[in-house]
PDB file of N, CA and C in Angstrom:
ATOM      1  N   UNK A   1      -3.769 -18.753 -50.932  1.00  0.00           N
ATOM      2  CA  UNK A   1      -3.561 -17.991 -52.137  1.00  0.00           C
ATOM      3  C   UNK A   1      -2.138 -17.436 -52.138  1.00  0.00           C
ATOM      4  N   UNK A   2      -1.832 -17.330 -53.223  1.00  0.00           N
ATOM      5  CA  UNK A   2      -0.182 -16.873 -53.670  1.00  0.00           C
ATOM      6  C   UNK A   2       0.207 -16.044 -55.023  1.00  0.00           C
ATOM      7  N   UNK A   3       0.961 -15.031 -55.371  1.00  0.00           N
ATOM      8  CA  UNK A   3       0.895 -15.063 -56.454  1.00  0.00           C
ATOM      9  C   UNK A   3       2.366 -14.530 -56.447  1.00  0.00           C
ATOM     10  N   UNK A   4       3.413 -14.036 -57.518  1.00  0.00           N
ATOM     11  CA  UNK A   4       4.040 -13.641 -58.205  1.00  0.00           C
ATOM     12  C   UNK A   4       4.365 -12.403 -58.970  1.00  0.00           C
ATOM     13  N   UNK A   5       4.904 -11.388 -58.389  1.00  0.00           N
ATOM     14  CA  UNK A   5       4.869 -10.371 -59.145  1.00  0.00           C
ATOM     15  C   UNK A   5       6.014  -9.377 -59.697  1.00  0.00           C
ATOM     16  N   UNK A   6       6.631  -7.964 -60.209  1.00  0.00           N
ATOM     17  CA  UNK A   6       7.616  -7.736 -60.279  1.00  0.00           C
ATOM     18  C   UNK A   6       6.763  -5.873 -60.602  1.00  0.00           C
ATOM     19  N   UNK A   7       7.616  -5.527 -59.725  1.00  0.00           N
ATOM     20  CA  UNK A   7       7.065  -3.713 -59.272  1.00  0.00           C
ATOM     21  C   UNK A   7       8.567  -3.084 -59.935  1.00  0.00           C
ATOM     22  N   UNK A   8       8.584  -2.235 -60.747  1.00  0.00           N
ATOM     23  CA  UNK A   8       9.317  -1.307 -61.451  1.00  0.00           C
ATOM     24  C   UNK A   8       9.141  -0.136 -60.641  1.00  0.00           C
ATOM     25  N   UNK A   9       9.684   0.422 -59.688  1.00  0.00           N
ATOM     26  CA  UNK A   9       9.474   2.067 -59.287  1.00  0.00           C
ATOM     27  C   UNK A   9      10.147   2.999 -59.731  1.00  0.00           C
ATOM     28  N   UNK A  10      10.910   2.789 -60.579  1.00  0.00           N
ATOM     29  CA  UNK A  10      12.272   4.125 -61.319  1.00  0.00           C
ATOM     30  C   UNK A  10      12.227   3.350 -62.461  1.00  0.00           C
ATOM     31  N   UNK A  11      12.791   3.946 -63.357  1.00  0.00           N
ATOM     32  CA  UNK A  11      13.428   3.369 -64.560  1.00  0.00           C
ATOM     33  C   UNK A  11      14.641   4.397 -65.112  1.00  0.00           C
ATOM     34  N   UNK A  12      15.928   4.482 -64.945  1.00  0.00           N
ATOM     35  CA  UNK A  12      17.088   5.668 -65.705  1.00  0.00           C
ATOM     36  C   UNK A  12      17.804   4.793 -66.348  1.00  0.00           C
ATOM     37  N   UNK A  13      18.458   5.202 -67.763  1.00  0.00           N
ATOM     38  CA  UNK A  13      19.167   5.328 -68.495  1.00  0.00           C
ATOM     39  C   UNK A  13      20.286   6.508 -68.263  1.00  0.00           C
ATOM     40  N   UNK A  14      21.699   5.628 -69.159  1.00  0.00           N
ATOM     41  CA  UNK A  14      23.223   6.028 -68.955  1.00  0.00           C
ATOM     42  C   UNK A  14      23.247   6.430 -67.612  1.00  0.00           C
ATOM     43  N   UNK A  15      23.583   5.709 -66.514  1.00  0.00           N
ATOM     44  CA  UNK A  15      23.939   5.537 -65.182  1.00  0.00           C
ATOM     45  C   UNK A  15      24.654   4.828 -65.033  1.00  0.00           C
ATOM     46  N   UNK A  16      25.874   4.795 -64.033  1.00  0.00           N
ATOM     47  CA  UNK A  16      26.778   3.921 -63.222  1.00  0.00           C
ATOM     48  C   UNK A  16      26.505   3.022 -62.597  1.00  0.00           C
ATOM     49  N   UNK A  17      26.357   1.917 -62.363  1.00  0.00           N
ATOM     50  CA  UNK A  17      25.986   0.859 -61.935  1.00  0.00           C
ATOM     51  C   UNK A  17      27.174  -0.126 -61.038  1.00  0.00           C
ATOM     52  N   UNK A  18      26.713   0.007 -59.680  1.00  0.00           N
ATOM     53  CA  UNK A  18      28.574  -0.381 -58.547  1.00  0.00           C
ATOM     54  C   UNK A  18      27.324  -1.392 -58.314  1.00  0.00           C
ATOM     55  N   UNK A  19      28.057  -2.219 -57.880  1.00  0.00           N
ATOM     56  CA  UNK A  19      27.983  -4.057 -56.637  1.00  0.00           C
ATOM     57  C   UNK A  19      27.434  -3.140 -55.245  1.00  0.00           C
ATOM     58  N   UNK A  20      26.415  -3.548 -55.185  1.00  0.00           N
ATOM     59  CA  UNK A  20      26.073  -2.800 -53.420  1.00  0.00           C
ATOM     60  C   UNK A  20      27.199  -3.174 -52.288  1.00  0.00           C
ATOM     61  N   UNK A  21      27.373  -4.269 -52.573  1.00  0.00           N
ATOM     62  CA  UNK A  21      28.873  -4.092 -51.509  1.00  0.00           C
ATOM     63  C   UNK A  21      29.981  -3.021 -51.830  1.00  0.00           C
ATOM     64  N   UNK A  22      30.058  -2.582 -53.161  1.00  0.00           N
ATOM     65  CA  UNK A  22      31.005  -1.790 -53.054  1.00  0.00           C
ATOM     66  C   UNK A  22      29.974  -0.065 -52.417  1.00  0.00           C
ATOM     67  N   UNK A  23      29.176   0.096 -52.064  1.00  0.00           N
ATOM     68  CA  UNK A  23      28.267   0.670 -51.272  1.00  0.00           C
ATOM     69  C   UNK A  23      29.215   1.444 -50.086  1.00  0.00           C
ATOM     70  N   UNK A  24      29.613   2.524 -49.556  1.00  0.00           N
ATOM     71  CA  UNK A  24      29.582   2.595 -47.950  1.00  0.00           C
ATOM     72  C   UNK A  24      29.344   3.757 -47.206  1.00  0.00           C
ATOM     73  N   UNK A  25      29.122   3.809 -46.430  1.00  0.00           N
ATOM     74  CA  UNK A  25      28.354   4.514 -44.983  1.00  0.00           C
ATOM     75  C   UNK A  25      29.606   5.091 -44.556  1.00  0.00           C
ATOM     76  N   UNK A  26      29.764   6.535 -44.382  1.00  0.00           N
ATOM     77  CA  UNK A  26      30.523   7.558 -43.452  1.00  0.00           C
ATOM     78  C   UNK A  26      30.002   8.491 -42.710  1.00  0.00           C
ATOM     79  N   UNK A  27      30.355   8.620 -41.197  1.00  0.00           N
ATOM     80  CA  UNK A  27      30.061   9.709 -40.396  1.00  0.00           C
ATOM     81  C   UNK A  27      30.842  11.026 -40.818  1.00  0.00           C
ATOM     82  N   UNK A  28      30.354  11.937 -41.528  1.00  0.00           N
ATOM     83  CA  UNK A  28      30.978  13.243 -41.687  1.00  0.00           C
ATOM     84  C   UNK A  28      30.541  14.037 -41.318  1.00  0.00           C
ATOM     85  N   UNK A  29      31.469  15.172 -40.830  1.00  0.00           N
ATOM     86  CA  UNK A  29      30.591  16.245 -39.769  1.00  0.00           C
ATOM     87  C   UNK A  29      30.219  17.405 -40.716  1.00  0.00           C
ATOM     88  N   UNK A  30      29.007  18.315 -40.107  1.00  0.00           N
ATOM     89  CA  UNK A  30      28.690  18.936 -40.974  1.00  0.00           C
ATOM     90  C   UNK A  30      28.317  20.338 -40.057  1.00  0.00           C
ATOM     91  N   UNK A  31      27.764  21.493 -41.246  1.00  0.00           N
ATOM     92  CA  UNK A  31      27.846  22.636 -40.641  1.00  0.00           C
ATOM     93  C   UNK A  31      26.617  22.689 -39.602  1.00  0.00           C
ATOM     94  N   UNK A  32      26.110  23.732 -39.012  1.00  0.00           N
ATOM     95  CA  UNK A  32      24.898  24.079 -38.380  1.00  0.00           C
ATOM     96  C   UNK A  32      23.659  23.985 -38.968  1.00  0.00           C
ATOM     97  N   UNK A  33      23.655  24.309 -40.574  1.00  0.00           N
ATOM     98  CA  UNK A  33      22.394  24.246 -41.227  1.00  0.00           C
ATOM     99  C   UNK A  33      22.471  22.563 -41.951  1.00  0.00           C
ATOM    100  N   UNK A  34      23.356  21.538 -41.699  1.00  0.00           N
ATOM    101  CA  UNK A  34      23.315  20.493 -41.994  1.00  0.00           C
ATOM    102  C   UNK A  34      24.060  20.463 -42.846  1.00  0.00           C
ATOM    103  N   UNK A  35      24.636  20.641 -43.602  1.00  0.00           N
ATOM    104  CA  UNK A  35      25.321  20.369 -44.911  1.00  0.00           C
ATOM    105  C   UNK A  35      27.190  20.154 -44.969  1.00  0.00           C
ATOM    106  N   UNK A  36      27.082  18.878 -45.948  1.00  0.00           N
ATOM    107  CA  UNK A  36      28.600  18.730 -45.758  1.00  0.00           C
ATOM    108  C   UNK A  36      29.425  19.426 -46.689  1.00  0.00           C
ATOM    109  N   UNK A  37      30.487  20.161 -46.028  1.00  0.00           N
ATOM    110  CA  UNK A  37      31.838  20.628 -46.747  1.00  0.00           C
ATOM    111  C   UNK A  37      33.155  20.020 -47.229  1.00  0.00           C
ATOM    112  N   UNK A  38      32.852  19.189 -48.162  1.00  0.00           N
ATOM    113  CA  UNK A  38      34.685  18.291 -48.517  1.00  0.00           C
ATOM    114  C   UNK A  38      35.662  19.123 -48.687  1.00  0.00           C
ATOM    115  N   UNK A  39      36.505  18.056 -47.923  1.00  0.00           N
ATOM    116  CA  UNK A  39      37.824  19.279 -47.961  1.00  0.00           C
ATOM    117  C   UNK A  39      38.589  19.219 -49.390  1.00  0.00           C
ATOM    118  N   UNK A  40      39.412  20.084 -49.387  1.00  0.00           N
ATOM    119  CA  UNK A  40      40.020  20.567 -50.510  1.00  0.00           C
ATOM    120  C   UNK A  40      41.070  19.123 -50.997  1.00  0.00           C
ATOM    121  N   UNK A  41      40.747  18.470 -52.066  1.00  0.00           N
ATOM    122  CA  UNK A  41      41.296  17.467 -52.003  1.00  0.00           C
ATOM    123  C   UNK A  41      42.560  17.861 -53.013  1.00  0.00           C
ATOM    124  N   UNK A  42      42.092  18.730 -53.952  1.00  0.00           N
ATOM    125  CA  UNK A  42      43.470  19.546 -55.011  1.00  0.00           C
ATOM    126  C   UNK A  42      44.536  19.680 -54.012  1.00  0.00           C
ATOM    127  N   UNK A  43      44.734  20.361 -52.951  1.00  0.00           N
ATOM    128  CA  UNK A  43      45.810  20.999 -52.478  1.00  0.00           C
ATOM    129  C   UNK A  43      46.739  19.866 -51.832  1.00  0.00           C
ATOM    130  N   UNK A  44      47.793  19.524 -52.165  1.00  0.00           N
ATOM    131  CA  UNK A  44      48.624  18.612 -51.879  1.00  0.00           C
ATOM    132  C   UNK A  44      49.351  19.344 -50.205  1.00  0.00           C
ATOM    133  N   UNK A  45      48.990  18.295 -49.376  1.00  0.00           N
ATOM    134  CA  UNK A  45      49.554  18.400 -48.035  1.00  0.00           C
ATOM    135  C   UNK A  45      51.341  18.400 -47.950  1.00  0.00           C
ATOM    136  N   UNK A  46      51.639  19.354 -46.636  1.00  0.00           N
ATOM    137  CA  UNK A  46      52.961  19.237 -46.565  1.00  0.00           C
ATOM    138  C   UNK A  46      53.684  18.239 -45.282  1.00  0.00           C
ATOM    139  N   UNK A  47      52.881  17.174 -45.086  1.00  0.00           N
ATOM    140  CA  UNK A  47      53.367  16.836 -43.730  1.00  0.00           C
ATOM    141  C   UNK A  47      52.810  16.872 -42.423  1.00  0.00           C
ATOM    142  N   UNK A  48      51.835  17.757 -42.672  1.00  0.00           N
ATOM    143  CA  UNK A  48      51.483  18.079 -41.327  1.00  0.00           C
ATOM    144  C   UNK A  48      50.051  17.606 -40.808  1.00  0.00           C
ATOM    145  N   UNK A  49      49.448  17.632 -39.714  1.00  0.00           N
ATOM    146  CA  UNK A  49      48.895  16.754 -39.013  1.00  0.00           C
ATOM    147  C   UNK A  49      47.730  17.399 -38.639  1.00  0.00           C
ATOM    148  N   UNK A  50      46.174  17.169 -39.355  1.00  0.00           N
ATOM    149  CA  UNK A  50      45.268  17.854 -38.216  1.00  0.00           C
ATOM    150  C   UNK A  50      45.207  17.927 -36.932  1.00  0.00           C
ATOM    151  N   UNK A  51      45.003  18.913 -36.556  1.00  0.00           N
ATOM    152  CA  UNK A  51      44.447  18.898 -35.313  1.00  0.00           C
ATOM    153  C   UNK A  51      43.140  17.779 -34.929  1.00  0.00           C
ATOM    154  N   UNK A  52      43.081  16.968 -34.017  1.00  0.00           N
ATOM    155  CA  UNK A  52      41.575  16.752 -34.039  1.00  0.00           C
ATOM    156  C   UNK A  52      40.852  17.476 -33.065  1.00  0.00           C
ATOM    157  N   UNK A  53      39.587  18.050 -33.220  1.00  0.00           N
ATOM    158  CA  UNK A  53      38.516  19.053 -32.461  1.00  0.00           C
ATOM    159  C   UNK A  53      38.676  18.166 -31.071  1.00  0.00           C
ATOM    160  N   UNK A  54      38.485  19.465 -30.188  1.00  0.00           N
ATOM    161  CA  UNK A  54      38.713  18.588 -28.620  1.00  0.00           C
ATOM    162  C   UNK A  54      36.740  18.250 -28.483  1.00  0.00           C
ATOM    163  N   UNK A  55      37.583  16.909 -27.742  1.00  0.00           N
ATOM    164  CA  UNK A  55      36.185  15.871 -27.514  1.00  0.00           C
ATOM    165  C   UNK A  55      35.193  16.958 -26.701  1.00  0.00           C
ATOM    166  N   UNK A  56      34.983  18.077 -26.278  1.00  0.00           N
ATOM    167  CA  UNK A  56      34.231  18.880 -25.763  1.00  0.00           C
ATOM    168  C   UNK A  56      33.416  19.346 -26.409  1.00  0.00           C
ATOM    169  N   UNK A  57      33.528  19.796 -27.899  1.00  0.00           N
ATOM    170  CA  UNK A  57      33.264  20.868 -28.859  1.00  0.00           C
ATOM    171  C   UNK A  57      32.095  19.327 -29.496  1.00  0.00           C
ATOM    172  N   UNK A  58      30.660  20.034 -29.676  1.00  0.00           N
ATOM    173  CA  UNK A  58      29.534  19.481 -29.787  1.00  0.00           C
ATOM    174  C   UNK A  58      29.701  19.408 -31.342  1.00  0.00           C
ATOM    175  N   UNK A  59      30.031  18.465 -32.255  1.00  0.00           N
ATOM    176  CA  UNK A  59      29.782  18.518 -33.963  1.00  0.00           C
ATOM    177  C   UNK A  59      29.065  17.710 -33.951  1.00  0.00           C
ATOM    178  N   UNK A  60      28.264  18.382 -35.331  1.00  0.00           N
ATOM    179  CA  UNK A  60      26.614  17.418 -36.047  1.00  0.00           C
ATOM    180  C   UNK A  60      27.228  16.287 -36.426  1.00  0.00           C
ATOM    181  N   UNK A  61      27.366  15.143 -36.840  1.00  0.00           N
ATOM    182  CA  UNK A  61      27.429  14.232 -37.657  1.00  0.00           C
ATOM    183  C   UNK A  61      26.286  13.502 -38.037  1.00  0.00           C
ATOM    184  N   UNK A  62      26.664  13.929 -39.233  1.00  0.00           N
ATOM    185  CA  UNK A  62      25.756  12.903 -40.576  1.00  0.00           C
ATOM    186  C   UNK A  62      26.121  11.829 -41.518  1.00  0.00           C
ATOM    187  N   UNK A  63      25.435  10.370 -42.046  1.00  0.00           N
ATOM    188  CA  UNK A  63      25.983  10.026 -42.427  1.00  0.00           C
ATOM    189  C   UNK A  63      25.767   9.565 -44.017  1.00  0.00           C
ATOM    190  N   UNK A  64      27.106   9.414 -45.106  1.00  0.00           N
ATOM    191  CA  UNK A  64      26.488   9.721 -46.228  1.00  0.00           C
ATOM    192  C   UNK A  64      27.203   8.384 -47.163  1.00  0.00           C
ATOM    193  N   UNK A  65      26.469   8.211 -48.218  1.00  0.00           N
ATOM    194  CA  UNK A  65      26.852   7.271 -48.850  1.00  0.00           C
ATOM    195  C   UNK A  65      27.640   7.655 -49.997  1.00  0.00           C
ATOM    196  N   UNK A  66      28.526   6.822 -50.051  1.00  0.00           N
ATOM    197  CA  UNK A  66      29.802   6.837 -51.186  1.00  0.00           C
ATOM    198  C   UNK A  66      30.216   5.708 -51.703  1.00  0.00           C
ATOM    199  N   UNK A  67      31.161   5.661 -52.630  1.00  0.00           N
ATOM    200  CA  UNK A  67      32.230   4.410 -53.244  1.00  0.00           C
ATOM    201  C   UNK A  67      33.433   5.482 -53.227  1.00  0.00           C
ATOM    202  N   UNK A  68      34.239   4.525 -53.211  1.00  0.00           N
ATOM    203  CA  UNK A  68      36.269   4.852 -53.237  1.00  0.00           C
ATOM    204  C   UNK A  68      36.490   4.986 -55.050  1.00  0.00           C
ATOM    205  N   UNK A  69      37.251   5.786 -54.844  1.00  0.00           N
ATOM    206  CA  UNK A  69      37.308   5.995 -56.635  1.00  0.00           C
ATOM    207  C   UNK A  69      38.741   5.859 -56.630  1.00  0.00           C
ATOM    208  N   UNK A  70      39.614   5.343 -57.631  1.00  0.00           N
ATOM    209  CA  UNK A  70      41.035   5.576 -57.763  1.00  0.00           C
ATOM    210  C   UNK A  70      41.626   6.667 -58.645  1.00  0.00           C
ATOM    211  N   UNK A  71      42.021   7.861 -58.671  1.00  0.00           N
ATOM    212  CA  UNK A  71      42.080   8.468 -59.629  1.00  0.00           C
ATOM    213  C   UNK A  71      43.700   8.936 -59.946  1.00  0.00           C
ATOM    214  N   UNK A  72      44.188   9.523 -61.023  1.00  0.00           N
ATOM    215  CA  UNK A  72      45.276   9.014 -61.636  1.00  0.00           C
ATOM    216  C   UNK A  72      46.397   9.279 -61.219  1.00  0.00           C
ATOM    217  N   UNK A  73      46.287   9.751 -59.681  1.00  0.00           N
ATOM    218  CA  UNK A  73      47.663   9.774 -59.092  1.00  0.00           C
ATOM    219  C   UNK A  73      47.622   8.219 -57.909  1.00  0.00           C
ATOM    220  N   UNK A  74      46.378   7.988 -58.066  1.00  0.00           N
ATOM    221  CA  UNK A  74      46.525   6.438 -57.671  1.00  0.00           C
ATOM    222  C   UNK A  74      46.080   6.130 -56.160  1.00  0.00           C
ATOM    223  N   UNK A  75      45.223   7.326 -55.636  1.00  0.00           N
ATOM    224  CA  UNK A  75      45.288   7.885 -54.440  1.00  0.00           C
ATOM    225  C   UNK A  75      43.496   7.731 -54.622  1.00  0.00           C
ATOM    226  N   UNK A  76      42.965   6.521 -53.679  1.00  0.00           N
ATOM    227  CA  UNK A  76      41.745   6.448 -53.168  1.00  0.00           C
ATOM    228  C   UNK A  76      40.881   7.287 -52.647  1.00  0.00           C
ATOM    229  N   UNK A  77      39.964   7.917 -52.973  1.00  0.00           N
ATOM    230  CA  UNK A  77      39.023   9.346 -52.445  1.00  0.00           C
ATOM    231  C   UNK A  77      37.244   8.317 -52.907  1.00  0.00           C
ATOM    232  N   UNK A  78      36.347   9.282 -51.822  1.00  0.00           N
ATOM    233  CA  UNK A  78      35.368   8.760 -51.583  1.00  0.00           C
ATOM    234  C   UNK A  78      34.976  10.101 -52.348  1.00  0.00           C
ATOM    235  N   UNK A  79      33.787   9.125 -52.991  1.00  0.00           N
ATOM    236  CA  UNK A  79      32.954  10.329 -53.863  1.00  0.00           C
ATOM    237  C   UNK A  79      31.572   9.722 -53.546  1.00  0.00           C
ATOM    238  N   UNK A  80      30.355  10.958 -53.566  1.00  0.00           N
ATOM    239  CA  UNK A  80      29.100   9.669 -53.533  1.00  0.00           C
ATOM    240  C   UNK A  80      28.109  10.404 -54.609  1.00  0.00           C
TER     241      UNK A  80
END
């Protein structure tokens, strides 16, 4: 026996619709109660260089899904 079928589980209207490859997966670290903080992407940098956290210091990482957006200074940022 065999059959053929087609299961609808959502249905939305006026939504964005990306290529699952354009899809992607980032490790971002987050606070103690779980939650991620993006950094301030308005404030235009002067040059200078994070620090990176010394490999000692225990951070959560979580990981979250996004696409790359180009926006009109032409400068690639992940939004999800």
């Amino acid at each position: 026996m065999s059959c053929t079928g087609d299961i609808t589980t959502d249905t939305r209207k006026n939504v964005i619709v990306i290529p699952i490859q354009a899809l992607t997966m980032r490790d971002v670290e987050v606070d103690k109660d779980g939650k991620y903080h993006p950094p301030d992407l308005n404030k235009k940098s002067k040059g200078t260089v994070a620090l990176a956290e010394s490999s000692t210091d225990k951070t959560k990482k979580k990981e979250l899904e996004g696409v790359f957006v180009i926006n009109e200074d032409k400068i690639a940022r992940s939004v999800r």
